[in-house]
PDB file of N, CA and C in Angstrom:
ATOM      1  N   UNK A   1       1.199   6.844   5.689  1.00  0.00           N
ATOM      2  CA  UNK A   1       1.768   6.457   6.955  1.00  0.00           C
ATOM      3  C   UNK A   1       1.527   4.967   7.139  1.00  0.00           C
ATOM      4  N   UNK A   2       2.501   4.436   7.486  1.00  0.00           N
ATOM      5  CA  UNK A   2       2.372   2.837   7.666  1.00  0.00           C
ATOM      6  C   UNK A   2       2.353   2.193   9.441  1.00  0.00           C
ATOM      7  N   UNK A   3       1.238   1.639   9.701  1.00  0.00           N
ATOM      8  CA  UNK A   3       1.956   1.578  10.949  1.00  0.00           C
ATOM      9  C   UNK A   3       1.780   0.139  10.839  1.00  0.00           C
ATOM     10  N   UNK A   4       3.407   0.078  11.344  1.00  0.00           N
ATOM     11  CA  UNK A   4       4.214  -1.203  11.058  1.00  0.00           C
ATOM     12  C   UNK A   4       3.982  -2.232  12.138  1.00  0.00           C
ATOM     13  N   UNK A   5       4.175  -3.750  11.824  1.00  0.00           N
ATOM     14  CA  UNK A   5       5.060  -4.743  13.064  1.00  0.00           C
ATOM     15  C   UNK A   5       3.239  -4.937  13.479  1.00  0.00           C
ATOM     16  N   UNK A   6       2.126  -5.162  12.456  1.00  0.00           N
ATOM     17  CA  UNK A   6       0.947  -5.340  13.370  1.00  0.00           C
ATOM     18  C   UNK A   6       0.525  -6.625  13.294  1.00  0.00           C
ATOM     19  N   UNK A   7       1.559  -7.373  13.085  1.00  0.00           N
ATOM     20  CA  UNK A   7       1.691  -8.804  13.779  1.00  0.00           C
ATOM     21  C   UNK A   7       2.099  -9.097  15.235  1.00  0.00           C
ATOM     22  N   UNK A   8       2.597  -7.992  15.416  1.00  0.00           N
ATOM     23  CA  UNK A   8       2.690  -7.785  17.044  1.00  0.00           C
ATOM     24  C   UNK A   8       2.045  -8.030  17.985  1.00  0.00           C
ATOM     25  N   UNK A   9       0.506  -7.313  17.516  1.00  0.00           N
ATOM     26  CA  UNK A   9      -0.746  -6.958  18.234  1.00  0.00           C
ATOM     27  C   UNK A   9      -1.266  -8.143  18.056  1.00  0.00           C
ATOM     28  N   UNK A  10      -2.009  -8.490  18.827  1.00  0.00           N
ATOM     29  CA  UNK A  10      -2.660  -9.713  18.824  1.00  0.00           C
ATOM     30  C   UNK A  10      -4.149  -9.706  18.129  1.00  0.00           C
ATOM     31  N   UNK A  11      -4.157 -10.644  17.160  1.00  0.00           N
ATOM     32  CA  UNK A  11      -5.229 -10.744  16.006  1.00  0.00           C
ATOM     33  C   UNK A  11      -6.164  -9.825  16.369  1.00  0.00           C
ATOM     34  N   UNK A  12      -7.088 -10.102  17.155  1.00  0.00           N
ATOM     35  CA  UNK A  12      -8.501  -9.794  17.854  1.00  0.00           C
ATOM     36  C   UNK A  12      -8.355  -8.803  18.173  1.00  0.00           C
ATOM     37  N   UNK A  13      -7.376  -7.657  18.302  1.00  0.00           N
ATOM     38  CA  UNK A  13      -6.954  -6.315  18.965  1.00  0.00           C
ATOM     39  C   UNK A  13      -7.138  -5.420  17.522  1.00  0.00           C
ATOM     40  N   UNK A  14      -6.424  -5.816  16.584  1.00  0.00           N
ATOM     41  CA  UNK A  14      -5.528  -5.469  15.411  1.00  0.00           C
ATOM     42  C   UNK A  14      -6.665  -4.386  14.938  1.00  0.00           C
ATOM     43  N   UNK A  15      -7.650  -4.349  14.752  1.00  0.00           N
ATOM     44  CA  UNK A  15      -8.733  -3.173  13.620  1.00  0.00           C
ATOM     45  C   UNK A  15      -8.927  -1.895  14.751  1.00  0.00           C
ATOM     46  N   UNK A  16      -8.925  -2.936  16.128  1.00  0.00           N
ATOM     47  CA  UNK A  16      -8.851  -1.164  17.135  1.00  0.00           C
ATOM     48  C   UNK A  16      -7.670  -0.360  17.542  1.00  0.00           C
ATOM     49  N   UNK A  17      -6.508  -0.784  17.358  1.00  0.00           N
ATOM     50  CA  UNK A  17      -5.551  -0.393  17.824  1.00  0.00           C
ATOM     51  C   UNK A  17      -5.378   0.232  16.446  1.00  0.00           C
ATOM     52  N   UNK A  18      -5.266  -0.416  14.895  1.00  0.00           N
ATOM     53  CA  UNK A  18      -5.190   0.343  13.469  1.00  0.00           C
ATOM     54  C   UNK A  18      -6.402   1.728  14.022  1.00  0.00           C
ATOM     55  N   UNK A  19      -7.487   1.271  14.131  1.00  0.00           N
ATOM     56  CA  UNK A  19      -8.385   2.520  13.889  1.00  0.00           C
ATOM     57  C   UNK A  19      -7.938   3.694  14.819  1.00  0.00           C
ATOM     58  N   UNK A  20      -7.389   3.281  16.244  1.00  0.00           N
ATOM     59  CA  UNK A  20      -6.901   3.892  17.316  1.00  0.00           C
ATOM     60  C   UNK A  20      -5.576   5.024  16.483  1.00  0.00           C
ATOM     61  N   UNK A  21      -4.536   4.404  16.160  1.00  0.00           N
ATOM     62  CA  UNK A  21      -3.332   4.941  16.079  1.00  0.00           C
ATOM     63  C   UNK A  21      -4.031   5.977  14.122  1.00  0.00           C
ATOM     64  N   UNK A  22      -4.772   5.477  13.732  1.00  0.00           N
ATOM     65  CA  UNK A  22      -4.982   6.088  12.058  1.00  0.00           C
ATOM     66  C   UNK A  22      -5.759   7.406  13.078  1.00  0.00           C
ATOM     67  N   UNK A  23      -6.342   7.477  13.909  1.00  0.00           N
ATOM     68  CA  UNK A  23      -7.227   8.433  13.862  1.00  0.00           C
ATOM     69  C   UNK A  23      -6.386   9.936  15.011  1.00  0.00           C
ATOM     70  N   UNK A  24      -5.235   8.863  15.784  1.00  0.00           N
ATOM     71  CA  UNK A  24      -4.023   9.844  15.927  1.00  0.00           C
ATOM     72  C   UNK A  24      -3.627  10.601  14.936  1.00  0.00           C
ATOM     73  N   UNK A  25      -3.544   9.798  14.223  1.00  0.00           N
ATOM     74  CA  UNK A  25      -2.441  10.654  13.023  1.00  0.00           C
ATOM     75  C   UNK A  25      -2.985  11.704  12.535  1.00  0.00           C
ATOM     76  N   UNK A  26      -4.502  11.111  11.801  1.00  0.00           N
ATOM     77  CA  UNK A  26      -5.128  12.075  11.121  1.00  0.00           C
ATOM     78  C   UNK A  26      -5.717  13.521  12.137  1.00  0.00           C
ATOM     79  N   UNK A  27      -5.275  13.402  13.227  1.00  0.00           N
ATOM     80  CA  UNK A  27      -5.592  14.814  14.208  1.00  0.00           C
ATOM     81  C   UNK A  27      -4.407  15.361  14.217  1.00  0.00           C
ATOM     82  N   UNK A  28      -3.525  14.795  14.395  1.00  0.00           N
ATOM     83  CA  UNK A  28      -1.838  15.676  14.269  1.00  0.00           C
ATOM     84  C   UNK A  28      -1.936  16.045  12.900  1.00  0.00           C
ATOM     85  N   UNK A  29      -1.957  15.380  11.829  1.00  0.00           N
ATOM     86  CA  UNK A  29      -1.871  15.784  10.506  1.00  0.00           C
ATOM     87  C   UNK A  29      -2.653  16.752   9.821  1.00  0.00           C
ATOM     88  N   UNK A  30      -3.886  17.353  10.868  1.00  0.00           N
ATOM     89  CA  UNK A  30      -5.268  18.038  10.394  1.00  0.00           C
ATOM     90  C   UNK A  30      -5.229  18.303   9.226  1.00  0.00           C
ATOM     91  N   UNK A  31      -5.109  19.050   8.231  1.00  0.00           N
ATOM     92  CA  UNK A  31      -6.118  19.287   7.248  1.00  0.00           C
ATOM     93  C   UNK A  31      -5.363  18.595   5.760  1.00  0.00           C
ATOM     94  N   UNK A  32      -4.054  18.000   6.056  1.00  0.00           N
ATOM     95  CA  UNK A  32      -3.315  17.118   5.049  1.00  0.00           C
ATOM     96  C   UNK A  32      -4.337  15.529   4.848  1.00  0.00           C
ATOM     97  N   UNK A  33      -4.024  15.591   3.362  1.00  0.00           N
ATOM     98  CA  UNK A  33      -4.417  14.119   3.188  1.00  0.00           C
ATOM     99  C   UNK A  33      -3.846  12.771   3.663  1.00  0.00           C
ATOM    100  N   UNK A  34      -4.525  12.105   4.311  1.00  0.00           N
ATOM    101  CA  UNK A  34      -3.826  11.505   5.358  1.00  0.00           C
ATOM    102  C   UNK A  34      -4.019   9.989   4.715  1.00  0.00           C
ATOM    103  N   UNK A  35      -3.398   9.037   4.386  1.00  0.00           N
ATOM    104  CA  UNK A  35      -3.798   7.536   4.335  1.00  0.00           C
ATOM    105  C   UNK A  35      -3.097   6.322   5.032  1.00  0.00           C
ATOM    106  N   UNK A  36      -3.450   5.452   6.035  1.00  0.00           N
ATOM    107  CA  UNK A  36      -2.611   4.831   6.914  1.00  0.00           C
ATOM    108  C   UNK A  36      -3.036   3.421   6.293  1.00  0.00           C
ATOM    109  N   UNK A  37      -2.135   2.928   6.420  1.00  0.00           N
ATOM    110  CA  UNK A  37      -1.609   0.707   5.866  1.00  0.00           C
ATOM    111  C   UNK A  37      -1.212  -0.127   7.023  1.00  0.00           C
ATOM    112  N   UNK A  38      -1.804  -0.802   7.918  1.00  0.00           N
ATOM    113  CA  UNK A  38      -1.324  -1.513   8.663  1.00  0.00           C
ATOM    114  C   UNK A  38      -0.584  -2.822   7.977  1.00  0.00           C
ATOM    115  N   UNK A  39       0.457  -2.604   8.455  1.00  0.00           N
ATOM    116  CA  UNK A  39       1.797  -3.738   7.655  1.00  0.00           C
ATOM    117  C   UNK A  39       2.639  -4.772   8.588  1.00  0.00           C
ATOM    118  N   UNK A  40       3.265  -5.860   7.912  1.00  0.00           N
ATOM    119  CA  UNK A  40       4.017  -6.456   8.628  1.00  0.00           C
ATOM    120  C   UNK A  40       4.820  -7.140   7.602  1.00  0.00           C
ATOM    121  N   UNK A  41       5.977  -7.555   8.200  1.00  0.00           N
ATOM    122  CA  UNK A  41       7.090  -8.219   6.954  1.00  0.00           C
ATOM    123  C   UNK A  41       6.732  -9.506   6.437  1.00  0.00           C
ATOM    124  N   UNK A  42       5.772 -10.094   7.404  1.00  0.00           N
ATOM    125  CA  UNK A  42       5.521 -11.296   7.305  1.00  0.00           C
ATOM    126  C   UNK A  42       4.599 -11.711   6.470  1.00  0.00           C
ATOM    127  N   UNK A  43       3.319 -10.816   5.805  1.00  0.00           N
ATOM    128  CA  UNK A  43       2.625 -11.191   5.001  1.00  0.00           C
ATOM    129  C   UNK A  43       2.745  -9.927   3.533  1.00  0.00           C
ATOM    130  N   UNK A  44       1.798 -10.240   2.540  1.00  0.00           N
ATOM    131  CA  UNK A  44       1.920  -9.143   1.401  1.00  0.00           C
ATOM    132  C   UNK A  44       1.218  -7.495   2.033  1.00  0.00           C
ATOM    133  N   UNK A  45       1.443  -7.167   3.037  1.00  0.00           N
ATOM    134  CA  UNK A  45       0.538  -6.014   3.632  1.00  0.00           C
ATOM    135  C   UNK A  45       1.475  -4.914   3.517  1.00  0.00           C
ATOM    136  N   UNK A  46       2.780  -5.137   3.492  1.00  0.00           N
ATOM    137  CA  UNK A  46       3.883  -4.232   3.173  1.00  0.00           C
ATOM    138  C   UNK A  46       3.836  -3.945   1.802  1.00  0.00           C
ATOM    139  N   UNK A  47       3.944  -4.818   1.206  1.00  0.00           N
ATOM    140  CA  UNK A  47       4.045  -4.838  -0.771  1.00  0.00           C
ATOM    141  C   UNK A  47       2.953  -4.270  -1.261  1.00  0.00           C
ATOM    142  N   UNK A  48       1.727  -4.203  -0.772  1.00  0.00           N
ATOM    143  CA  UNK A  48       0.427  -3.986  -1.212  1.00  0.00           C
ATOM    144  C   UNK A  48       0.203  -2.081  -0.439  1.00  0.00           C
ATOM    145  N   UNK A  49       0.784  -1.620   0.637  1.00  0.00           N
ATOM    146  CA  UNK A  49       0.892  -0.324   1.511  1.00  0.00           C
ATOM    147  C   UNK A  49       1.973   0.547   0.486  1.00  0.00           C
ATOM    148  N   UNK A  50       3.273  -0.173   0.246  1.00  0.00           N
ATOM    149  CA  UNK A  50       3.957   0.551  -0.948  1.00  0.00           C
ATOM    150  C   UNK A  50       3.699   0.561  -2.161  1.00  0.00           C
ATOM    151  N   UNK A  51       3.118  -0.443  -2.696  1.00  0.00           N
ATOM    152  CA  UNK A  51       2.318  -0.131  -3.935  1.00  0.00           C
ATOM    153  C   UNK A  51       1.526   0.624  -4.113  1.00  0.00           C
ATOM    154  N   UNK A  52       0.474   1.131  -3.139  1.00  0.00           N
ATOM    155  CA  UNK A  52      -0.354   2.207  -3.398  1.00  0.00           C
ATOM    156  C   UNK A  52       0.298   3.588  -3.007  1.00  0.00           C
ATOM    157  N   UNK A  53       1.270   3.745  -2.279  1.00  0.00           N
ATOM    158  CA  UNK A  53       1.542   4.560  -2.023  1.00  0.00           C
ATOM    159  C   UNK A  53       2.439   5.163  -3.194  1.00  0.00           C
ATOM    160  N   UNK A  54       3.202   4.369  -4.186  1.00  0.00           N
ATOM    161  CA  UNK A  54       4.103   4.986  -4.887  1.00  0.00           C
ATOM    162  C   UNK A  54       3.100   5.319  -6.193  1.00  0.00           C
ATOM    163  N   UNK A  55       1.431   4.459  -6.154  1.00  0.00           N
ATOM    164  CA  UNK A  55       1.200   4.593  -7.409  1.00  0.00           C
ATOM    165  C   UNK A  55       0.209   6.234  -7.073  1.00  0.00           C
ATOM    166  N   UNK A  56       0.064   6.428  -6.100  1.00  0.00           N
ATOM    167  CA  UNK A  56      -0.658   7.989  -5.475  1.00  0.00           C
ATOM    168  C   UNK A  56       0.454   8.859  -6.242  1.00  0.00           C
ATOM    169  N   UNK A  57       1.759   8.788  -6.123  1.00  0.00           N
ATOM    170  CA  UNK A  57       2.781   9.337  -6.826  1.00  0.00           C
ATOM    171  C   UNK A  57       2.919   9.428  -8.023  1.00  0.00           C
ATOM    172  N   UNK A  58       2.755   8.763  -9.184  1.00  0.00           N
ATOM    173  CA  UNK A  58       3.008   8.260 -10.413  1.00  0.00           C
ATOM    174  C   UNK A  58       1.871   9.511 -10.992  1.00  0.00           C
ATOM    175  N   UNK A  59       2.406  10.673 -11.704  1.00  0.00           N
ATOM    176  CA  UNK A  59       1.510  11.247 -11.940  1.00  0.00           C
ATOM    177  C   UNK A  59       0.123  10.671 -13.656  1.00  0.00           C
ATOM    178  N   UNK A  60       1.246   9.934 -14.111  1.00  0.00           N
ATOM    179  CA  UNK A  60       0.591   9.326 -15.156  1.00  0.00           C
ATOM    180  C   UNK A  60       0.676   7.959 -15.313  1.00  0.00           C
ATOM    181  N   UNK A  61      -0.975   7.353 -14.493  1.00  0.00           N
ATOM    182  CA  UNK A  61      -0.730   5.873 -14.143  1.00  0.00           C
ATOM    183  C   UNK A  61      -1.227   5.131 -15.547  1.00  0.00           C
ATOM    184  N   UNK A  62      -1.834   5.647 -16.083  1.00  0.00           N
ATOM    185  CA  UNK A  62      -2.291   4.705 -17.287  1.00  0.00           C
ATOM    186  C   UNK A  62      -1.081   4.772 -18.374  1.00  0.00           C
ATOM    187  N   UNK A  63      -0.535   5.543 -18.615  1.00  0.00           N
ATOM    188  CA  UNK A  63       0.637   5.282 -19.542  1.00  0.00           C
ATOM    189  C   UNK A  63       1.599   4.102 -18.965  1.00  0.00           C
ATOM    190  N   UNK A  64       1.635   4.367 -17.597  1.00  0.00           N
ATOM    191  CA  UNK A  64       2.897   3.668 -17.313  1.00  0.00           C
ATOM    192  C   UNK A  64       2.285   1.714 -16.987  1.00  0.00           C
ATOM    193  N   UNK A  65       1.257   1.918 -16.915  1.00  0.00           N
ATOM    194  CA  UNK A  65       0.242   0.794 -17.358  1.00  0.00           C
ATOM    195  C   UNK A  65       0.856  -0.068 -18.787  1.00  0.00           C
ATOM    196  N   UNK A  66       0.209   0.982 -19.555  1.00  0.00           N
ATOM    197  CA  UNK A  66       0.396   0.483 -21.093  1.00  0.00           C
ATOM    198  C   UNK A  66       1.258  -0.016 -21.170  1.00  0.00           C
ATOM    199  N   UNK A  67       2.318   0.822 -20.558  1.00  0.00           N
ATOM    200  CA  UNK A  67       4.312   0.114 -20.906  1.00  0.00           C
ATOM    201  C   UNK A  67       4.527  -0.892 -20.269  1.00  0.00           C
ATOM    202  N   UNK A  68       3.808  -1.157 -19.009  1.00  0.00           N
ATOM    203  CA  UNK A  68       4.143  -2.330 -18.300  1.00  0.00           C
ATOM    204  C   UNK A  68       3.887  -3.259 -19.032  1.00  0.00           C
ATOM    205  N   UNK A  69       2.463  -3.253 -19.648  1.00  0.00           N
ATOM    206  CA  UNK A  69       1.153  -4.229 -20.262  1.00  0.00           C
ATOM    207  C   UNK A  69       2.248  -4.751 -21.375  1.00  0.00           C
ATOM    208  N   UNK A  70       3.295  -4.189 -21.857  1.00  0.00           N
ATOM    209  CA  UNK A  70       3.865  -4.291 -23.798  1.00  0.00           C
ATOM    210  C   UNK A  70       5.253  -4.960 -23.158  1.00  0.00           C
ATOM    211  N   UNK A  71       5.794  -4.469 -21.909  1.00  0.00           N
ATOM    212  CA  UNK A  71       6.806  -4.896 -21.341  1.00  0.00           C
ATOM    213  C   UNK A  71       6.478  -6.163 -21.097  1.00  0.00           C
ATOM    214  N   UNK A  72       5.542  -6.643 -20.709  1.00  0.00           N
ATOM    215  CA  UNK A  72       4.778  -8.070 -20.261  1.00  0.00           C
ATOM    216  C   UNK A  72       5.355  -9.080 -21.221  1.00  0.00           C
ATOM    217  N   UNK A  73       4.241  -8.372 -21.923  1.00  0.00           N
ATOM    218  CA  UNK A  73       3.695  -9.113 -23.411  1.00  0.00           C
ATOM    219  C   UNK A  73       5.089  -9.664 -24.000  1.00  0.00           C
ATOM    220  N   UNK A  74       6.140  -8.756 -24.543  1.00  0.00           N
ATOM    221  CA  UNK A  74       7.555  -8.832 -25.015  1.00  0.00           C
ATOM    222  C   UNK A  74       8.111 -10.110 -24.535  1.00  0.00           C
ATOM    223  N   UNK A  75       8.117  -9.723 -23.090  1.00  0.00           N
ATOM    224  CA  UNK A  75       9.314 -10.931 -22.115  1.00  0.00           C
ATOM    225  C   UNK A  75       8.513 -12.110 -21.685  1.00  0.00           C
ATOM    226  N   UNK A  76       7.406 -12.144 -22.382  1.00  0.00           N
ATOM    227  CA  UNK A  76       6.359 -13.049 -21.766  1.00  0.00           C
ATOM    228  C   UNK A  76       6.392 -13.404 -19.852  1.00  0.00           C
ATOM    229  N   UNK A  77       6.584 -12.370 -19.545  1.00  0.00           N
ATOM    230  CA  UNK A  77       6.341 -12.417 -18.170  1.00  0.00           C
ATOM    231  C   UNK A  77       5.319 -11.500 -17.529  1.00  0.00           C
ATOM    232  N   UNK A  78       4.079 -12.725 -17.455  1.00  0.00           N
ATOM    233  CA  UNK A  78       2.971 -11.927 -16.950  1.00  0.00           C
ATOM    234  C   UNK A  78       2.517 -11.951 -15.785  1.00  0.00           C
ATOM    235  N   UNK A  79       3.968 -12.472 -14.994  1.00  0.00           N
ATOM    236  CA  UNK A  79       3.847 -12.367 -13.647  1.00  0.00           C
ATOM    237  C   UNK A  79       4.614 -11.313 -13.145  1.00  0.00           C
ATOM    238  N   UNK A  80       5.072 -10.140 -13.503  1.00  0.00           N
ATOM    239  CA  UNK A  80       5.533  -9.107 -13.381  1.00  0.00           C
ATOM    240  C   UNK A  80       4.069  -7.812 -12.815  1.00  0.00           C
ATOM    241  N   UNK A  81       3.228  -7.984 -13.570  1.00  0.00           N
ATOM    242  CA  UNK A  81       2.816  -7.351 -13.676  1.00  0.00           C
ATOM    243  C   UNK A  81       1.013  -8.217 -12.799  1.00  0.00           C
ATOM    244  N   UNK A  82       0.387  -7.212 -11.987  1.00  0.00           N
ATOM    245  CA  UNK A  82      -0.728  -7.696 -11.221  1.00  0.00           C
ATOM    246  C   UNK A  82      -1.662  -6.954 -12.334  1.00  0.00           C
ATOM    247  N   UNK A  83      -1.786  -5.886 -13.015  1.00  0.00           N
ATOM    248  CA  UNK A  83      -2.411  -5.348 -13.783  1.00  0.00           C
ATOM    249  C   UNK A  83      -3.362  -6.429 -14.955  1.00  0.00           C
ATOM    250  N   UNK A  84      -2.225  -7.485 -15.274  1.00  0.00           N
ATOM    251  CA  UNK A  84      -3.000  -8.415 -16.634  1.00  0.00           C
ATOM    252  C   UNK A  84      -3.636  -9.130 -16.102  1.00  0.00           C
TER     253      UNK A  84
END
């Protein structure tokens, strides 16, 4: 769960209102695994909330590692990849 736009909130607010709204969720959500990302478009907090979230998905992360790692290596672009 992402809760979005927390550039909104004003700096000094931001960890109680995250802890506030994560600890909503995780009572509606009861006994599901619950993980919340406070995000905004404006910094890497979005890119870094979907990255973990798709790699929770990826049932086989080290293979798809390796391929990235050789995919790298190949195109010499080792800015593709945060892994190297």
């Amino acid at each position: 769960m992402q809760l979005h736009k927390m550039d909104l909130v004003p700096e000094d607010h931001r960890d109680k209102v995250f802890e506030k709204q994560s600890q909503q969720i995780r009572t509606i959500a009861g006994a599901l695994e619950t993980m919340c990302f406070a995000t905004s478009i404006w910094d890497e907090t979005l890119y870094r909330a979907w990255s973990r979230i798709v790699y929770s998905l990826i049932p086989n992360v080290a293979a798809l590692e390796r391929q990235l790692a050789m995919l790298c290596d190949l195109c010499s672009a080792d800015e593709v990849s945060a892994s190297k």
